[in-house]
C-alpha atoms as a PDB file:
ATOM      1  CA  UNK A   1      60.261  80.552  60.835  1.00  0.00           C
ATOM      2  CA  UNK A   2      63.203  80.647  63.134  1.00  0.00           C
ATOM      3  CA  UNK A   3      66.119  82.235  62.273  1.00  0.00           C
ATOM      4  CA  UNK A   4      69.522  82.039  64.106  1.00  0.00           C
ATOM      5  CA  UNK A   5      72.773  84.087  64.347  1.00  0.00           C
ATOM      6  CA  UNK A   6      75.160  81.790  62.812  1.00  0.00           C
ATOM      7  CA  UNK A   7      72.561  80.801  60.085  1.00  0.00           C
ATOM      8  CA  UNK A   8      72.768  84.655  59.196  1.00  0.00           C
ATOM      9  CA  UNK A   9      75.766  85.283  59.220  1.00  0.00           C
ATOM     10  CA  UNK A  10      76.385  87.227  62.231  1.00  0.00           C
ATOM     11  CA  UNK A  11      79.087  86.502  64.124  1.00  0.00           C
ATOM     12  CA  UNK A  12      78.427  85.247  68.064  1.00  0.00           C
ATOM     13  CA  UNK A  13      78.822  87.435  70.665  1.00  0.00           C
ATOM     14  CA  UNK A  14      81.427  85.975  73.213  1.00  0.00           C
ATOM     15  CA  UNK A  15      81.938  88.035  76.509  1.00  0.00           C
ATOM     16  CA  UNK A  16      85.642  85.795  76.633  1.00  0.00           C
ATOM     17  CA  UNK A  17      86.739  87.874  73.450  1.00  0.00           C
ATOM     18  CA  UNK A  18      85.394  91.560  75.135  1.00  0.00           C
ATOM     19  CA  UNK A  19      86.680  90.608  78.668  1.00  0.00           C
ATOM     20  CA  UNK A  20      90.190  89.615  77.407  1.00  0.00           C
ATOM     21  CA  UNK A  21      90.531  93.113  75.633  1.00  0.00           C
ATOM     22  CA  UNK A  22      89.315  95.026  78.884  1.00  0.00           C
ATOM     23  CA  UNK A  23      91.402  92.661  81.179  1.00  0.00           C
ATOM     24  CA  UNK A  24      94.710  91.973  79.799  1.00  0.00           C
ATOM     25  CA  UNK A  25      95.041  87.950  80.855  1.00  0.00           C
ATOM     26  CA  UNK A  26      91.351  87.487  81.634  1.00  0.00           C
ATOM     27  CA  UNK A  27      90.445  85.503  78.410  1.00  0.00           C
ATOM     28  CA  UNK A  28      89.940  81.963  78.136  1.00  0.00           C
ATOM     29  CA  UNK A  29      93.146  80.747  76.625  1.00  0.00           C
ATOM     30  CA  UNK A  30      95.535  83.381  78.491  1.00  0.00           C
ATOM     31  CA  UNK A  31      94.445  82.187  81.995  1.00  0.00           C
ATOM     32  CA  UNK A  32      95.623  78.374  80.663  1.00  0.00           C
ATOM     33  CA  UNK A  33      98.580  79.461  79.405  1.00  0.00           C
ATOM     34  CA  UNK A  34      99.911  81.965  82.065  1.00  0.00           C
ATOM     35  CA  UNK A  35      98.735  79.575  84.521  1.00  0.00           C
ATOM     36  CA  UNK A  36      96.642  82.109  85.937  1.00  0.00           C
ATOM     37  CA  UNK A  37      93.050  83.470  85.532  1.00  0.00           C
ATOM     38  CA  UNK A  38      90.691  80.697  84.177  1.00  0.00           C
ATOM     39  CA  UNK A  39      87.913  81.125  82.508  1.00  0.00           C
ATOM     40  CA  UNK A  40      86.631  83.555  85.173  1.00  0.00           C
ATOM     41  CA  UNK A  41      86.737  87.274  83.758  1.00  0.00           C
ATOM     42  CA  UNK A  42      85.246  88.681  86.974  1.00  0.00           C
ATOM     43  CA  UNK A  43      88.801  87.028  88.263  1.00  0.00           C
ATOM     44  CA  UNK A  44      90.694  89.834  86.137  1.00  0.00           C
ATOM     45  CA  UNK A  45      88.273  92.205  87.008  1.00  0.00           C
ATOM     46  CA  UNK A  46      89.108  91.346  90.437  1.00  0.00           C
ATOM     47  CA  UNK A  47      92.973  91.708  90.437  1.00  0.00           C
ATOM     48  CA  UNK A  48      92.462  95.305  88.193  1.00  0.00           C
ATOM     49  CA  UNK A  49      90.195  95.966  91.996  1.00  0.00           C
ATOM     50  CA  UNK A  50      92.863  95.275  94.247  1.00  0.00           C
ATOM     51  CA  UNK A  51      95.908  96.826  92.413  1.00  0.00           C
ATOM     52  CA  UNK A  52      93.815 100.480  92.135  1.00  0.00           C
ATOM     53  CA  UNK A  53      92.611  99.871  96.048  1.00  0.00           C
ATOM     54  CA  UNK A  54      96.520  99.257  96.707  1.00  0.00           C
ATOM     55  CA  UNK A  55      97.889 101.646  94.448  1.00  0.00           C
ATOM     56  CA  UNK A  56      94.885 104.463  95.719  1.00  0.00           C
ATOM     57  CA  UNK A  57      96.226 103.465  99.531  1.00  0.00           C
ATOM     58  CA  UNK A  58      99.960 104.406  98.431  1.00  0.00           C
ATOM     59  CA  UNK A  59      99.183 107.578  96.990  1.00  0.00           C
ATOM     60  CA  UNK A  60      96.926 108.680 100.152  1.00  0.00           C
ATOM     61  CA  UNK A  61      99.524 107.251 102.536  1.00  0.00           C
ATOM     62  CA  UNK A  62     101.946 109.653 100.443  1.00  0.00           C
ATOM     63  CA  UNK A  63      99.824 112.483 100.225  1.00  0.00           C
ATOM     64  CA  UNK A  64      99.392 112.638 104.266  1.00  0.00           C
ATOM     65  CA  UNK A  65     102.935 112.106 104.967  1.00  0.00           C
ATOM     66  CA  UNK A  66     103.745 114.971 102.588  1.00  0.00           C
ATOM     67  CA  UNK A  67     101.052 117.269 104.649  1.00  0.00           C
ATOM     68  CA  UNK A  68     101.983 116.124 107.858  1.00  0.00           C
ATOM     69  CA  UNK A  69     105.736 117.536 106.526  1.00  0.00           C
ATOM     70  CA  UNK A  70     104.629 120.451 104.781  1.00  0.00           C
ATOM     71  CA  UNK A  71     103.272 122.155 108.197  1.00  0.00           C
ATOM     72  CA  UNK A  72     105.905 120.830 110.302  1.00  0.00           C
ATOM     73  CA  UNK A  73     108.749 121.375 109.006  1.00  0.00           C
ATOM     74  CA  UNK A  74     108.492 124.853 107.932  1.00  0.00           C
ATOM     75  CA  UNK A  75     106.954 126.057 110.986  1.00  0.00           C
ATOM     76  CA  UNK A  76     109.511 124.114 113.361  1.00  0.00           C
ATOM     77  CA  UNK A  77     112.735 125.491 111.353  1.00  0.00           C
ATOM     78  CA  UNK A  78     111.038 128.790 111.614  1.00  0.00           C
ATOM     79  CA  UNK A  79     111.009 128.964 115.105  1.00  0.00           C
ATOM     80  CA  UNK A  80     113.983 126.728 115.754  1.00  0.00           C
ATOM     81  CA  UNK A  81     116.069 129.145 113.320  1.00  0.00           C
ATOM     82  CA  UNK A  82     114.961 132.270 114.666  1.00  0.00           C
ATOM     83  CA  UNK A  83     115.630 130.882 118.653  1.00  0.00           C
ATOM     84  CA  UNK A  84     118.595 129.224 118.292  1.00  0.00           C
ATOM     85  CA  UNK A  85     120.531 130.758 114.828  1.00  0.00           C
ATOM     86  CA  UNK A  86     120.076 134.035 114.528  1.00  0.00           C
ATOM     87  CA  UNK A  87     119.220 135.074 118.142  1.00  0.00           C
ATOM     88  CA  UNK A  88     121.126 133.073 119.788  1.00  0.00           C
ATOM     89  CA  UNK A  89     124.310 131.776 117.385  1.00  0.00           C
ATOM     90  CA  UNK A  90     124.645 135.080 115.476  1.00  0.00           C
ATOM     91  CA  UNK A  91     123.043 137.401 117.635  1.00  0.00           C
ATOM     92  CA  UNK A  92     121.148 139.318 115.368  1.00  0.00           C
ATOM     93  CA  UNK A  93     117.806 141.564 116.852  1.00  0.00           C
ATOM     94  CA  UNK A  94     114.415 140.331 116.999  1.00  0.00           C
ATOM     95  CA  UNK A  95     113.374 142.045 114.031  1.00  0.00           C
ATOM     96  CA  UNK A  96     115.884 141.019 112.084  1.00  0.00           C
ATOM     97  CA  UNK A  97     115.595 137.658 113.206  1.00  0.00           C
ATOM     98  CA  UNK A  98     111.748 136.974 111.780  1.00  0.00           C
ATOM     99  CA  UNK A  99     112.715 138.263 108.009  1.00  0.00           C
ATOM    100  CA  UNK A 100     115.645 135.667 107.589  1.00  0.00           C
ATOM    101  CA  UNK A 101     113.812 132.695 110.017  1.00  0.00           C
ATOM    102  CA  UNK A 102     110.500 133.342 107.579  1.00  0.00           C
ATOM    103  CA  UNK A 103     113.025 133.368 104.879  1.00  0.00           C
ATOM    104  CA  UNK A 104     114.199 129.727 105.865  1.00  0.00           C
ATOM    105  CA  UNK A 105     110.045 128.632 106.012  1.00  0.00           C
ATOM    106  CA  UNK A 106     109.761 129.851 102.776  1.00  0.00           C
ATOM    107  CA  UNK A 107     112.493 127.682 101.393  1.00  0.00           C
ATOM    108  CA  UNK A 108     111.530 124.857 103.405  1.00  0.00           C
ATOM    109  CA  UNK A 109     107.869 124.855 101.652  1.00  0.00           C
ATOM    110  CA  UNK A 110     109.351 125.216  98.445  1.00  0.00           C
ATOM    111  CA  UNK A 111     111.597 121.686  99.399  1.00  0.00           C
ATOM    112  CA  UNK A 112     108.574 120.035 100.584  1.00  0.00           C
ATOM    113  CA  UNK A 113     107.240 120.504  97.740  1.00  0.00           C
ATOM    114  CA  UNK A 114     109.500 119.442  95.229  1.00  0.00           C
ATOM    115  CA  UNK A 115     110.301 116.208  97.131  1.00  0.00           C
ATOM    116  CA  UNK A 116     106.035 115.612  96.587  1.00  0.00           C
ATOM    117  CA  UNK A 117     106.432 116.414  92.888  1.00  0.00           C
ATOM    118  CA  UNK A 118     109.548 113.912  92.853  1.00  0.00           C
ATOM    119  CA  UNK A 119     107.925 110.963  94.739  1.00  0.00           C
ATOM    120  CA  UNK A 120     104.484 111.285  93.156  1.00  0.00           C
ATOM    121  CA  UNK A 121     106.293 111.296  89.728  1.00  0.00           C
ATOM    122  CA  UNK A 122     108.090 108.648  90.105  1.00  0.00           C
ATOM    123  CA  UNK A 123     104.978 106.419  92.342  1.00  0.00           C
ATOM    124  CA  UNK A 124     103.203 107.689  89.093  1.00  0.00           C
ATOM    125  CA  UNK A 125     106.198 106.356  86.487  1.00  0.00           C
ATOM    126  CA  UNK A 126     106.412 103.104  88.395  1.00  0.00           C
ATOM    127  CA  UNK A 127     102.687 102.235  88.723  1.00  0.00           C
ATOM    128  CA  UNK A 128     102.179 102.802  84.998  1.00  0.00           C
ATOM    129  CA  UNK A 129     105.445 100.695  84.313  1.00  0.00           C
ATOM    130  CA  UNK A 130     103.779  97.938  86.696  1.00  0.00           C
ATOM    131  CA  UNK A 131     100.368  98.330  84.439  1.00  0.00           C
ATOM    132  CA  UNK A 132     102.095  98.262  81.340  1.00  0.00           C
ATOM    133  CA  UNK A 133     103.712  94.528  82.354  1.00  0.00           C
ATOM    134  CA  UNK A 134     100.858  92.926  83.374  1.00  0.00           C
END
């Protein structure tokens, strides 16, 4: 004797129903409504893809710039500070001149690297905003 799901009681499984709850918009009566995804929950699947690729390319893209800044710009104010400031504007000795030019490195780094912490928290704030919408 043959015995089915429905007869038993069981409800159906329906990958729709599990796809719209992992896809926000992927089920089959959002996508008609919306005007949007279809039926098609690899579609959603898709779209999730592409906004981590584009939001992984930001945050790398951000991530070299702030390297690229953090060695250059402390290391070119500490030589461009020590040349031109204090040797040459204020005169000071060359001794002298390395404590307060290493001084102005130091600072620099620390700037550097609260403008990261700024920009990644808000590129952070903003994604999550953008996730929370869709």
């Amino acid at each position: 004797m043959r015995c089915s799901l429905q007869s038993s009681g069981i409800p159906e499984f329906r990958w729709a129903t599990v796809a719209a709850r992992l896809w926000p918009g992927a089920g089959p009566r959002a996508g008609r409504r919306q005007g949007g995804l279809g039926d098609d929950p690899s579609t959603g699947h898709r779209r999730l893809m592409k906004r981590n690729e584009n939001s992984l390319a930001a945050t790398l893209k951000t991530l070299l710039f702030f390297t690229a800044l953090m060695i250059t710009v402390p290391i070119g104010l500490y030589f461009t500070t020590k040349a031109y400031i204090f040797e040459g504007a204020l005169g000071m000795s060359n001794r002298d001149s390395y404590f307060y030019a290493a001084i102005v490195a130091v600072v620099a780094v620390h700037v550097v690297l609260a403008l990261f912490v700024y920009v990644a928290w808000n590129e952070g704030s903003r994604q999550w905003r953008e996730g929370k919408q869709d």
